[in-house]
PDB file of N, CA and C in Angstrom:
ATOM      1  N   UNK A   1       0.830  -1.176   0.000  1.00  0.00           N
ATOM      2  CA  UNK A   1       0.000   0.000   0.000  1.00  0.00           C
ATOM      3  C   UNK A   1       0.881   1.249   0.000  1.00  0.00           C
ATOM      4  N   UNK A   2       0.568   2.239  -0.635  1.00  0.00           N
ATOM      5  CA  UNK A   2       1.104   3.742  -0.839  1.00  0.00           C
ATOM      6  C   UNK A   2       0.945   4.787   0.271  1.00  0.00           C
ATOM      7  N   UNK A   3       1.676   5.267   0.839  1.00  0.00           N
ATOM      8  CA  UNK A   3       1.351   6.086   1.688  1.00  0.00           C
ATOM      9  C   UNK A   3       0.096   6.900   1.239  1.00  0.00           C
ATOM     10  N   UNK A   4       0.038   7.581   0.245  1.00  0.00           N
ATOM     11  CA  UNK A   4      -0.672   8.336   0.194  1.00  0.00           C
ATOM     12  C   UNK A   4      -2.370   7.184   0.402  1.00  0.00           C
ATOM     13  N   UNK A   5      -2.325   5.751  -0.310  1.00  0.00           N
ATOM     14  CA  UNK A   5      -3.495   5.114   0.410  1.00  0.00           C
ATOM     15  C   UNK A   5      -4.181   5.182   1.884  1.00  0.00           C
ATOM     16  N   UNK A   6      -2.940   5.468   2.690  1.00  0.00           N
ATOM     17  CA  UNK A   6      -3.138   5.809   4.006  1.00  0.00           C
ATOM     18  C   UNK A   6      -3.646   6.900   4.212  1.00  0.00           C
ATOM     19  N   UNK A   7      -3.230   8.001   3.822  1.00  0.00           N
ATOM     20  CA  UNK A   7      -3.915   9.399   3.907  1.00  0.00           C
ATOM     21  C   UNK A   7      -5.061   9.229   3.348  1.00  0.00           C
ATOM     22  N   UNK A   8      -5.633   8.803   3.059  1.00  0.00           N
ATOM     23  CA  UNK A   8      -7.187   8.625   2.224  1.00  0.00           C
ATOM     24  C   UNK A   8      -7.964   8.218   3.642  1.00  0.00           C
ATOM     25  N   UNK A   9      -7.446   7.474   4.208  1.00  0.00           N
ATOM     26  CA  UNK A   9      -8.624   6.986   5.108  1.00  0.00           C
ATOM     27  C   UNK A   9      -8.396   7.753   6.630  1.00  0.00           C
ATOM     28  N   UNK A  10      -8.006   9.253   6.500  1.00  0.00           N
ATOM     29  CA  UNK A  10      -8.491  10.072   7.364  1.00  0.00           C
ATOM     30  C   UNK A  10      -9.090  11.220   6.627  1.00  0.00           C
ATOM     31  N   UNK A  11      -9.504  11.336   5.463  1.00  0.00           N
ATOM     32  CA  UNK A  11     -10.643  11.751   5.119  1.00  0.00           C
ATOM     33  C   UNK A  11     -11.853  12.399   6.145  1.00  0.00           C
ATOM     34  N   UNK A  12     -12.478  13.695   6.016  1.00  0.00           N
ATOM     35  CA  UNK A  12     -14.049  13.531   6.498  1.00  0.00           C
ATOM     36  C   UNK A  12     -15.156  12.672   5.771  1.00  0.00           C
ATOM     37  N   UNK A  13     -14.995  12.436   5.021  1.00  0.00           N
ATOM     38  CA  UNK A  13     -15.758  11.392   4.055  1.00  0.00           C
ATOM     39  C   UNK A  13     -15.956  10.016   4.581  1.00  0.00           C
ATOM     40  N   UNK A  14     -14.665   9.633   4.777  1.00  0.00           N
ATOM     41  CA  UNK A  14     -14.539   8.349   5.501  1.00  0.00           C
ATOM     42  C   UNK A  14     -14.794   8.474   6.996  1.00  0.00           C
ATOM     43  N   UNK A  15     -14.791   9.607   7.862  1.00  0.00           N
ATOM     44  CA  UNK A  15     -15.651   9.764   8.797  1.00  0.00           C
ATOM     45  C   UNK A  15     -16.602   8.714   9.776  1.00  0.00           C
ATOM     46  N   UNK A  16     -17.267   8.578   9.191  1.00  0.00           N
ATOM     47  CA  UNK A  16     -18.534   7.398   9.481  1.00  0.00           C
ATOM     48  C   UNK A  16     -18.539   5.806   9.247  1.00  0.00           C
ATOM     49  N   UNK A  17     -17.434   5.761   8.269  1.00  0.00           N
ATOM     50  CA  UNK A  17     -17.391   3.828   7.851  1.00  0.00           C
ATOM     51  C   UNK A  17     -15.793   3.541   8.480  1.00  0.00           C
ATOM     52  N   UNK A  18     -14.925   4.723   8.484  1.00  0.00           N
ATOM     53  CA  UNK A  18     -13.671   4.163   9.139  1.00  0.00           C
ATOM     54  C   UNK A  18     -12.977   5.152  10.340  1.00  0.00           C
ATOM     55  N   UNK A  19     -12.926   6.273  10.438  1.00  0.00           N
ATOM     56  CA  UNK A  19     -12.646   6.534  11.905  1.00  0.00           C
ATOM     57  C   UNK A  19     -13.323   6.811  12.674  1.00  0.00           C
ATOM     58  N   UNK A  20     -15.069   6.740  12.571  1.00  0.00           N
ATOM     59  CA  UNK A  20     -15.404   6.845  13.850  1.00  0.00           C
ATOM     60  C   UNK A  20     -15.470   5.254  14.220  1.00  0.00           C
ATOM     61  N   UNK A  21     -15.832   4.262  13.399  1.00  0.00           N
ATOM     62  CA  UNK A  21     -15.991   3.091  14.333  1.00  0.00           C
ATOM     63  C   UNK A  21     -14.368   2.536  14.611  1.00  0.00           C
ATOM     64  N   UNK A  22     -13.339   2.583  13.560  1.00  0.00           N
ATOM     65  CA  UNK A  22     -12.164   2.021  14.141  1.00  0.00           C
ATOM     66  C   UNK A  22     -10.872   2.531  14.524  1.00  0.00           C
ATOM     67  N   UNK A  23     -10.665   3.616  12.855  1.00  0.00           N
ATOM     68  CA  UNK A  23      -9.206   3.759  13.052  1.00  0.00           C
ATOM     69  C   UNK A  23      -8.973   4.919  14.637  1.00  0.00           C
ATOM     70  N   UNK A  24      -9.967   5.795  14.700  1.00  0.00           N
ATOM     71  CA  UNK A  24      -9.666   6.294  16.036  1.00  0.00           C
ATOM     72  C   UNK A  24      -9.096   5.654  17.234  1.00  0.00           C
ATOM     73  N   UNK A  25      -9.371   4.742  17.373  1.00  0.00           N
ATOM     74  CA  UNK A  25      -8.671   3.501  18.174  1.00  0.00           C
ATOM     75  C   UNK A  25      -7.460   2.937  18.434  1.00  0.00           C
ATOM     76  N   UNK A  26      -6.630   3.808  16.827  1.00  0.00           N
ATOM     77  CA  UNK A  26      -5.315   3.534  16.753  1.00  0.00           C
ATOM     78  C   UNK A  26      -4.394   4.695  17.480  1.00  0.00           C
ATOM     79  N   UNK A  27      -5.326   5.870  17.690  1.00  0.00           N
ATOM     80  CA  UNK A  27      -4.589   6.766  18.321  1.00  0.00           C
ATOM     81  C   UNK A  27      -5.380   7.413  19.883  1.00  0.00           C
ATOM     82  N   UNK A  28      -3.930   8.263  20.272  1.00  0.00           N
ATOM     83  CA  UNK A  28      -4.756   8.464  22.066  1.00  0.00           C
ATOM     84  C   UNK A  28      -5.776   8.749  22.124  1.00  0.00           C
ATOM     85  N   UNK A  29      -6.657   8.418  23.090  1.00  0.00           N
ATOM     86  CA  UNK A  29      -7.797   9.108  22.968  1.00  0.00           C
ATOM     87  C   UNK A  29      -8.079  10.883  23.334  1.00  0.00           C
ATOM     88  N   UNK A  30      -8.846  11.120  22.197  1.00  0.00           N
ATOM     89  CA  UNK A  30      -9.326  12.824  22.232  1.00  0.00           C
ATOM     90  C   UNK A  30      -8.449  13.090  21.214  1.00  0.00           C
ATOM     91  N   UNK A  31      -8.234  12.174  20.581  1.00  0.00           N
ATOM     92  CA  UNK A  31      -7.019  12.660  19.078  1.00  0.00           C
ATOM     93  C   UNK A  31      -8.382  12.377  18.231  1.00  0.00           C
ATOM     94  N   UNK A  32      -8.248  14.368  16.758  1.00  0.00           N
ATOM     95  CA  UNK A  32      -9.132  14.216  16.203  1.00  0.00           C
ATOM     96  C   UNK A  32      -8.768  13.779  15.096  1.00  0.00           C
ATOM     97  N   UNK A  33      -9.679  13.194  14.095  1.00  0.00           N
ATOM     98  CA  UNK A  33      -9.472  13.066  12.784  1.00  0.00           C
ATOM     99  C   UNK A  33      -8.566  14.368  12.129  1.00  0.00           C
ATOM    100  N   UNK A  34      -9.459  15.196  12.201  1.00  0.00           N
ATOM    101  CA  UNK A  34      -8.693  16.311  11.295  1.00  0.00           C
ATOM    102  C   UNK A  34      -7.582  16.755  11.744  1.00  0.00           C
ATOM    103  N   UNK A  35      -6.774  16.418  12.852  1.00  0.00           N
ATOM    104  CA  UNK A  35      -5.635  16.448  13.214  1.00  0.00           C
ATOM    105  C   UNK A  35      -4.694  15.774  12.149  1.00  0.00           C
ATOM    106  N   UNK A  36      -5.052  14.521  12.754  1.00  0.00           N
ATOM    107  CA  UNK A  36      -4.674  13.119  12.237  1.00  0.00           C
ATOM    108  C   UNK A  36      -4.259  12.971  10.543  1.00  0.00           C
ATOM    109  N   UNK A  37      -5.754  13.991  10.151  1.00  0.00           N
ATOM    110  CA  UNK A  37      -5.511  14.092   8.795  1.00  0.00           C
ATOM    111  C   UNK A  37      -4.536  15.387   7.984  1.00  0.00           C
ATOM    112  N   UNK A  38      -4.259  16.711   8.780  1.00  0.00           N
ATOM    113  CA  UNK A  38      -3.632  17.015   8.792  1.00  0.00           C
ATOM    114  C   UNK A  38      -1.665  16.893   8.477  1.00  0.00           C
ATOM    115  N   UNK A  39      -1.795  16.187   9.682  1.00  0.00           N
ATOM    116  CA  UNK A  39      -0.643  15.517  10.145  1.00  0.00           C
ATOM    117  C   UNK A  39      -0.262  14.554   8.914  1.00  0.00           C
ATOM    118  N   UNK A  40      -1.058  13.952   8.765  1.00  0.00           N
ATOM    119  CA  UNK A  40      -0.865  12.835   7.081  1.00  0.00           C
ATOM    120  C   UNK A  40      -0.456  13.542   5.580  1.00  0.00           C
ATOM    121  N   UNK A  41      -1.302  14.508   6.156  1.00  0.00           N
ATOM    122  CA  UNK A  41      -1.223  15.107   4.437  1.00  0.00           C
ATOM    123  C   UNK A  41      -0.156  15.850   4.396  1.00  0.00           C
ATOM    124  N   UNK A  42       0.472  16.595   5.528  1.00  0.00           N
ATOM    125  CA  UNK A  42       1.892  17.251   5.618  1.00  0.00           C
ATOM    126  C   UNK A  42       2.525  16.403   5.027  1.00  0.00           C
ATOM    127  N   UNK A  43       2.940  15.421   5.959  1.00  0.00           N
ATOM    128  CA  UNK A  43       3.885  14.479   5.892  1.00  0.00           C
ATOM    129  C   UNK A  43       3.996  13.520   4.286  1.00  0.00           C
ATOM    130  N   UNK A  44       2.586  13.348   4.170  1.00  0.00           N
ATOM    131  CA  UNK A  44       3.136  12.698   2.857  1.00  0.00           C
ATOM    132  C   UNK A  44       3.195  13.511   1.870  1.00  0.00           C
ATOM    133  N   UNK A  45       3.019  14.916   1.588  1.00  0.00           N
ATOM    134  CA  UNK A  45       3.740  15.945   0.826  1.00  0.00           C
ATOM    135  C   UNK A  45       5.054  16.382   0.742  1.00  0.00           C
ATOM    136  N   UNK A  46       5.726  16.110   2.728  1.00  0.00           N
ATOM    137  CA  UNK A  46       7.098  16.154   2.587  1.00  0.00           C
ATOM    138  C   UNK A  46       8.253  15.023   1.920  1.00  0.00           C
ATOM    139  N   UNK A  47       7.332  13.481   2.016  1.00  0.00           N
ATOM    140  CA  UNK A  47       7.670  12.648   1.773  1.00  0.00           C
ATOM    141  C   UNK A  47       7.661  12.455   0.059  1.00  0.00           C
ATOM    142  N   UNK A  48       6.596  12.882  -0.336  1.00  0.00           N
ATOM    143  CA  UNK A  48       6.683  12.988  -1.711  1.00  0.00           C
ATOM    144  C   UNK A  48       8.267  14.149  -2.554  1.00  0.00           C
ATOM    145  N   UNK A  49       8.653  15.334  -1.920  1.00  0.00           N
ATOM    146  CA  UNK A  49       9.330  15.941  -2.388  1.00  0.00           C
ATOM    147  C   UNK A  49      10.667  15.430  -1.962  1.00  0.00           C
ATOM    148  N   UNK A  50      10.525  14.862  -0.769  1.00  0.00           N
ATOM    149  CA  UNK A  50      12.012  13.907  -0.804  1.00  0.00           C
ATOM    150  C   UNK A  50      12.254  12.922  -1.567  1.00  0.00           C
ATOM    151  N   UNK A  51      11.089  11.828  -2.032  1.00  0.00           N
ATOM    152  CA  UNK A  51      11.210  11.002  -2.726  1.00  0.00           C
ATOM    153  C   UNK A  51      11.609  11.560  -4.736  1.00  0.00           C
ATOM    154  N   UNK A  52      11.440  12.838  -5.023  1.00  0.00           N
ATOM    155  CA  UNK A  52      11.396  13.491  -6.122  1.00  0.00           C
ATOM    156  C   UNK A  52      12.025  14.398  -5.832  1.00  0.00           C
ATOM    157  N   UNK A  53      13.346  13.718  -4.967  1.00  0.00           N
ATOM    158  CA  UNK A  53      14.536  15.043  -5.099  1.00  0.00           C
ATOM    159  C   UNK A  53      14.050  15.970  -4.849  1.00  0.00           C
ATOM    160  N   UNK A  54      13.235  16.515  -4.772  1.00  0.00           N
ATOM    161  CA  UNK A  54      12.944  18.222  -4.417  1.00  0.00           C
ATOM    162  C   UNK A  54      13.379  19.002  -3.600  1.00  0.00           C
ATOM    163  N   UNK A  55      13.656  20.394  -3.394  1.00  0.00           N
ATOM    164  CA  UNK A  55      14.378  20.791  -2.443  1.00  0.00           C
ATOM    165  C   UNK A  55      13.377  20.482  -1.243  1.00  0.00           C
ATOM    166  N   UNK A  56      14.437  20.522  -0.112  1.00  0.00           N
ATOM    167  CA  UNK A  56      13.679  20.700   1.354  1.00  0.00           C
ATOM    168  C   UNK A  56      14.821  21.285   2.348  1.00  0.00           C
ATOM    169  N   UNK A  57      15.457  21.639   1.257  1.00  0.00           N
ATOM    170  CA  UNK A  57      16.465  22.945   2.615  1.00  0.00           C
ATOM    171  C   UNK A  57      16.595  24.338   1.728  1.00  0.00           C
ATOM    172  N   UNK A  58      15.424  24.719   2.311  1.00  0.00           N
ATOM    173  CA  UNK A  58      15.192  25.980   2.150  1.00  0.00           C
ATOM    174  C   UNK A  58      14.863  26.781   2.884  1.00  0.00           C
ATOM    175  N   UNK A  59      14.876  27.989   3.122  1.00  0.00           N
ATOM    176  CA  UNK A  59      14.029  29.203   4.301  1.00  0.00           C
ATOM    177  C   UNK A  59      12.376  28.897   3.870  1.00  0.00           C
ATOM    178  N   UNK A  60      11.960  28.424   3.019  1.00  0.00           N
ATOM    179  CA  UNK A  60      10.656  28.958   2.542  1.00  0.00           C
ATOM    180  C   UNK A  60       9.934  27.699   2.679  1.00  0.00           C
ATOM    181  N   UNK A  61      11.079  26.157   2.770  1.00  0.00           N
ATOM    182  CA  UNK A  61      10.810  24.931   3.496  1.00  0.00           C
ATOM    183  C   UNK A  61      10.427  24.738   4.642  1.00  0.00           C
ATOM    184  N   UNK A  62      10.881  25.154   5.213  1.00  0.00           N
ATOM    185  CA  UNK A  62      10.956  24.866   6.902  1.00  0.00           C
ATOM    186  C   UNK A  62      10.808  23.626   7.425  1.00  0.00           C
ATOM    187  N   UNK A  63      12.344  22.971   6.970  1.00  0.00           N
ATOM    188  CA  UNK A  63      12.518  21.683   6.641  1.00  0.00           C
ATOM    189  C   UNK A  63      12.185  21.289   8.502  1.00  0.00           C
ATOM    190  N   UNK A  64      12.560  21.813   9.613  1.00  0.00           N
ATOM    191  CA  UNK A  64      12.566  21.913  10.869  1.00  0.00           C
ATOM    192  C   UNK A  64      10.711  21.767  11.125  1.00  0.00           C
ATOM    193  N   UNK A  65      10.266  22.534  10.376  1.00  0.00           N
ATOM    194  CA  UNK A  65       8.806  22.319  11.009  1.00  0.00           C
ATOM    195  C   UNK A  65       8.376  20.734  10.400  1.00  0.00           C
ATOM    196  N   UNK A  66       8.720  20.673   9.012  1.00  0.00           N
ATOM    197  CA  UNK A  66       8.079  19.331   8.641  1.00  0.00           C
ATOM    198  C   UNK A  66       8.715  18.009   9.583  1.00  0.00           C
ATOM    199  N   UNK A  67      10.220  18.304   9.648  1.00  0.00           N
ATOM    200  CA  UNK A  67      10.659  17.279  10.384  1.00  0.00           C
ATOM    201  C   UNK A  67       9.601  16.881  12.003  1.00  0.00           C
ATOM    202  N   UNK A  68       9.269  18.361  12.208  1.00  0.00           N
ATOM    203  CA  UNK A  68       8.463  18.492  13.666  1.00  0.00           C
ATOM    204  C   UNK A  68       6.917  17.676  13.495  1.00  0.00           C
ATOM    205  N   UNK A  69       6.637  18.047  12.183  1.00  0.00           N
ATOM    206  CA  UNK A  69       4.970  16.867  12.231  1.00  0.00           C
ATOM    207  C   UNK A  69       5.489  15.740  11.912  1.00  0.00           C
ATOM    208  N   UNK A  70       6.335  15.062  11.523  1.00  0.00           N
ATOM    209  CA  UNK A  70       6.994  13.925  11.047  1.00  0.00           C
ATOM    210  C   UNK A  70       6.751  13.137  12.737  1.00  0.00           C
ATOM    211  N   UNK A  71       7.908  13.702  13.578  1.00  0.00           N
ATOM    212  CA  UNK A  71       7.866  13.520  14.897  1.00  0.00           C
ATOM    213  C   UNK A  71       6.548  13.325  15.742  1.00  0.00           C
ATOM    214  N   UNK A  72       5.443  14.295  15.589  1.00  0.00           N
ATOM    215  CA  UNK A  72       4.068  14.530  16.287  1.00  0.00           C
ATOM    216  C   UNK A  72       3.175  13.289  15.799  1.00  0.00           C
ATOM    217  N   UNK A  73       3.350  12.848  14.268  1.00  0.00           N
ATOM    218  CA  UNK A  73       2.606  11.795  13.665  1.00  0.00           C
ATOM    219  C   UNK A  73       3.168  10.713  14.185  1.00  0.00           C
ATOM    220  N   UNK A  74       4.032  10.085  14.265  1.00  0.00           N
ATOM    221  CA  UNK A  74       4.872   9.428  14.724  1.00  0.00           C
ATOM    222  C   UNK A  74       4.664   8.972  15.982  1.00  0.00           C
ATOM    223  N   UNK A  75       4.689   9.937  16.726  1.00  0.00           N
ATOM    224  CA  UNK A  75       4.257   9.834  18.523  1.00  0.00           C
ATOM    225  C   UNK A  75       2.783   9.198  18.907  1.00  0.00           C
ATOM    226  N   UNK A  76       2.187   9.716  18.326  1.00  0.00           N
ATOM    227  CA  UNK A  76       0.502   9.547  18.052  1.00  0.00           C
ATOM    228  C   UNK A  76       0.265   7.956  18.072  1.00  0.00           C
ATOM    229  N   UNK A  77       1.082   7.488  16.835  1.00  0.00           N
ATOM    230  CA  UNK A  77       1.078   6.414  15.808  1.00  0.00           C
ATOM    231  C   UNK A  77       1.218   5.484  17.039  1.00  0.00           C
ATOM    232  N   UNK A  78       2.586   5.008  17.147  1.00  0.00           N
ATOM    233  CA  UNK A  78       3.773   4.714  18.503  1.00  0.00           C
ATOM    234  C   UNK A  78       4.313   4.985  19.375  1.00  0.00           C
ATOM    235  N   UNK A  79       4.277   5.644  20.453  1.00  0.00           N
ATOM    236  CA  UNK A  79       5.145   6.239  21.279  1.00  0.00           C
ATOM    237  C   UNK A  79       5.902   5.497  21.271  1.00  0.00           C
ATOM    238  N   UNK A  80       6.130   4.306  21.432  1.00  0.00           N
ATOM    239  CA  UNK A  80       7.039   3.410  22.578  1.00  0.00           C
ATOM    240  C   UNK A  80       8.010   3.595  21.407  1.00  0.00           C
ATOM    241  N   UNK A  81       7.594   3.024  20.214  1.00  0.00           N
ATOM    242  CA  UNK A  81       8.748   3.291  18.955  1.00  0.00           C
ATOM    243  C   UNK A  81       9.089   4.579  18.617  1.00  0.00           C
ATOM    244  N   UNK A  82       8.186   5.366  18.590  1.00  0.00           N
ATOM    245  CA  UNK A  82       8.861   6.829  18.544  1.00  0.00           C
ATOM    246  C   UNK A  82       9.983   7.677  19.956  1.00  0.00           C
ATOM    247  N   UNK A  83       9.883   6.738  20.823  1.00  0.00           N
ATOM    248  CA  UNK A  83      10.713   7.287  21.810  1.00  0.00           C
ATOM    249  C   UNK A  83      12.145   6.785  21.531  1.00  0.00           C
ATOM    250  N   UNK A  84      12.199   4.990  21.114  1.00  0.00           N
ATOM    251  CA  UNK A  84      13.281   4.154  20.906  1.00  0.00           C
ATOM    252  C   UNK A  84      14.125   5.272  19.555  1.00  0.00           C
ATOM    253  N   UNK A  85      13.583   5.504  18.738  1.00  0.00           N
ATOM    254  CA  UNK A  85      13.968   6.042  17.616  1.00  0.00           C
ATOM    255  C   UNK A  85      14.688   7.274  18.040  1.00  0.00           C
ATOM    256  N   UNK A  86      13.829   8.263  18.668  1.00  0.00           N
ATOM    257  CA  UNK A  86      14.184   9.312  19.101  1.00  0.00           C
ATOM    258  C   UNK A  86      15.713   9.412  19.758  1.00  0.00           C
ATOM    259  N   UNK A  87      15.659   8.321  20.710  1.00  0.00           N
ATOM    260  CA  UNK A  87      16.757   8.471  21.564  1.00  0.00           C
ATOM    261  C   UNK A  87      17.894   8.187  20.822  1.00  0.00           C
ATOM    262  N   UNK A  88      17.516   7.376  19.788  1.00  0.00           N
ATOM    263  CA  UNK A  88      18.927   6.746  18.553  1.00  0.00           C
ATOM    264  C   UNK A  88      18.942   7.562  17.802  1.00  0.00           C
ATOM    265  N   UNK A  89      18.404   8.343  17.202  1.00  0.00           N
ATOM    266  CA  UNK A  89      18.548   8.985  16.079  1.00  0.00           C
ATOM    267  C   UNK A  89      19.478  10.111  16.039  1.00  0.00           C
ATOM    268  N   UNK A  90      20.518  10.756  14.963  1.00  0.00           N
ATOM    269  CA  UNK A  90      21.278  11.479  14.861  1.00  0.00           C
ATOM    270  C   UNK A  90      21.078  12.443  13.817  1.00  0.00           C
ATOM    271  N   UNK A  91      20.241  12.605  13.807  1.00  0.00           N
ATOM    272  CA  UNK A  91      19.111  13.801  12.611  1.00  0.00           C
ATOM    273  C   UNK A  91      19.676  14.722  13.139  1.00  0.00           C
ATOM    274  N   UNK A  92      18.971  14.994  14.549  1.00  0.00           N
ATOM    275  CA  UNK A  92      19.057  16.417  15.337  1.00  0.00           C
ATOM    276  C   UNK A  92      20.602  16.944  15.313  1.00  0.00           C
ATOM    277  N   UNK A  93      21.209  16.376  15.381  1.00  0.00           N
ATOM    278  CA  UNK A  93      22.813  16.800  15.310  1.00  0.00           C
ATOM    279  C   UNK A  93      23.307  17.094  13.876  1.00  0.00           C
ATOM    280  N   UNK A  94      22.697  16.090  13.428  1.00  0.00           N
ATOM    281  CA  UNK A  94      23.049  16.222  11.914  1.00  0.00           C
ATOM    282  C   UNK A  94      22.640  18.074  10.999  1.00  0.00           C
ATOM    283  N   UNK A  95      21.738  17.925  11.654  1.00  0.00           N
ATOM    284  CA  UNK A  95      20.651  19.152  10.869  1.00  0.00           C
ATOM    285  C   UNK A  95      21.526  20.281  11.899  1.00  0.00           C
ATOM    286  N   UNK A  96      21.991  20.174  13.402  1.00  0.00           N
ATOM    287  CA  UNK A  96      22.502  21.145  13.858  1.00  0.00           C
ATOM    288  C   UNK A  96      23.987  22.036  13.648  1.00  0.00           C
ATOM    289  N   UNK A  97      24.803  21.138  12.496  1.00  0.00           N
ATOM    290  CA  UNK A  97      25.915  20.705  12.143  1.00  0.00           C
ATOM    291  C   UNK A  97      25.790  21.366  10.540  1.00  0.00           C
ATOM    292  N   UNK A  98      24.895  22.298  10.200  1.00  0.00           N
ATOM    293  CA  UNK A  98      24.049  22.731   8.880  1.00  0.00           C
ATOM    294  C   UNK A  98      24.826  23.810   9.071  1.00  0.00           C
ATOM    295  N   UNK A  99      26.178  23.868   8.007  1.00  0.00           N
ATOM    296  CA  UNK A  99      26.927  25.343   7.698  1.00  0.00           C
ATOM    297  C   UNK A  99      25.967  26.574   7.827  1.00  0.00           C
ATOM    298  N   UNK A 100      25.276  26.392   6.968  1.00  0.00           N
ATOM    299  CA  UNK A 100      24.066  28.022   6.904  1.00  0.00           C
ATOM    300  C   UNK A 100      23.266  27.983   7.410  1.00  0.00           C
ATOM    301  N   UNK A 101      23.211  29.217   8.448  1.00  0.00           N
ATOM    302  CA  UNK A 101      22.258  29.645   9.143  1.00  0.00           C
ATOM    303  C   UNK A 101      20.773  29.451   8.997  1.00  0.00           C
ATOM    304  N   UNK A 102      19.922  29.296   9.526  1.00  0.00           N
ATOM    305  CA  UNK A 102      18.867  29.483   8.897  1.00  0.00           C
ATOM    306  C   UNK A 102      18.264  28.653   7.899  1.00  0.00           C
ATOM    307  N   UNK A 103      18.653  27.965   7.324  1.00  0.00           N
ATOM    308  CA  UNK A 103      18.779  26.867   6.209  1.00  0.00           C
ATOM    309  C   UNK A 103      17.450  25.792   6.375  1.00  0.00           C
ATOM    310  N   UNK A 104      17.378  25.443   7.899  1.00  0.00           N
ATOM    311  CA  UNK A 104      16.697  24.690   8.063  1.00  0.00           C
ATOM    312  C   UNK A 104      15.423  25.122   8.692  1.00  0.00           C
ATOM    313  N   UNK A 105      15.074  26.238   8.697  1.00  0.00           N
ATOM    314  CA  UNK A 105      13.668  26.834   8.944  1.00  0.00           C
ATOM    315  C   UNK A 105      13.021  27.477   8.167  1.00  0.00           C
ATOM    316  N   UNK A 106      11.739  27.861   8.468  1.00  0.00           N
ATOM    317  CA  UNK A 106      11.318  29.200   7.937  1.00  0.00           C
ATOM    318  C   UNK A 106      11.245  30.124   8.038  1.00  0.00           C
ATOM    319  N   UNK A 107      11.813  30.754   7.423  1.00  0.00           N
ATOM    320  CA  UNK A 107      11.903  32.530   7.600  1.00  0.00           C
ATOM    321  C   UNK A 107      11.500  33.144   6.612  1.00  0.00           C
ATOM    322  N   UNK A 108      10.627  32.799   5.730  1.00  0.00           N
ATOM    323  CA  UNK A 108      10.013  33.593   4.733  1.00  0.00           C
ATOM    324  C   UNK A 108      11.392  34.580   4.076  1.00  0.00           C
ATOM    325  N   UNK A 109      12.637  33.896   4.117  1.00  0.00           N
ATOM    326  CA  UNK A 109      13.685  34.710   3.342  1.00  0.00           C
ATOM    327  C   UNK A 109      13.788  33.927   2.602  1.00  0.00           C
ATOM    328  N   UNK A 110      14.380  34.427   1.086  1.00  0.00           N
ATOM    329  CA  UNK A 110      15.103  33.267   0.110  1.00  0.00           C
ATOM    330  C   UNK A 110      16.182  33.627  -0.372  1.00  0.00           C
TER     331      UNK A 110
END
């Protein structure tokens, strides 16, 4: 299945046949759909422009915020795995270790 198949089924449409009776279930409770769906559709837009080379270090990217719903979806999803990951991961250093200033946010500069 395609990520983006996944983003389909937090839909308001799908609403009534799949997250109110199940997929809500997959996340904490008082987590809304349109969060959820939110959170999906970022992410697999950021995921799409990485997968198609596209830039994502830009000021006008705010490669830092997407990385940040990446993280929030993630948590939602798994904690227990999003914590294991977290603690291993060398992103944050990596991205902090970014010659140019600014590079990795948004600042509406270009």
């Amino acid at each position: 299945m395609t990520f983006g198949f996944w983003s389909t089924l937090t839909v308001g449409e799908r609403a009534p046949t799949i997250w109110n009776p199940i997929l809500h279930r997959a996340f904490p409770k008082g987590t809304g759909r349109a969060r959820v769906h939110g959170l999906v559709t970022s992410v697999v837009k950021f995921r799409n422009r990485l997968a198609h080379n596209e830039p994502v270090f830009s000021t006008r990217t705010g490669l830092e915020n997407r990385l940040a719903e990446v993280r929030v979806l993630f948590e939602l999803i798994d904690p227990d795995a999003y914590f294991y990951v977290a603690g291993h991961s060398t992103l944050g250093a990596a991205l902090d270790s970014c010659p140019i200033s600014g590079l990795t946010s948004a600042t509406g500069i270009d």
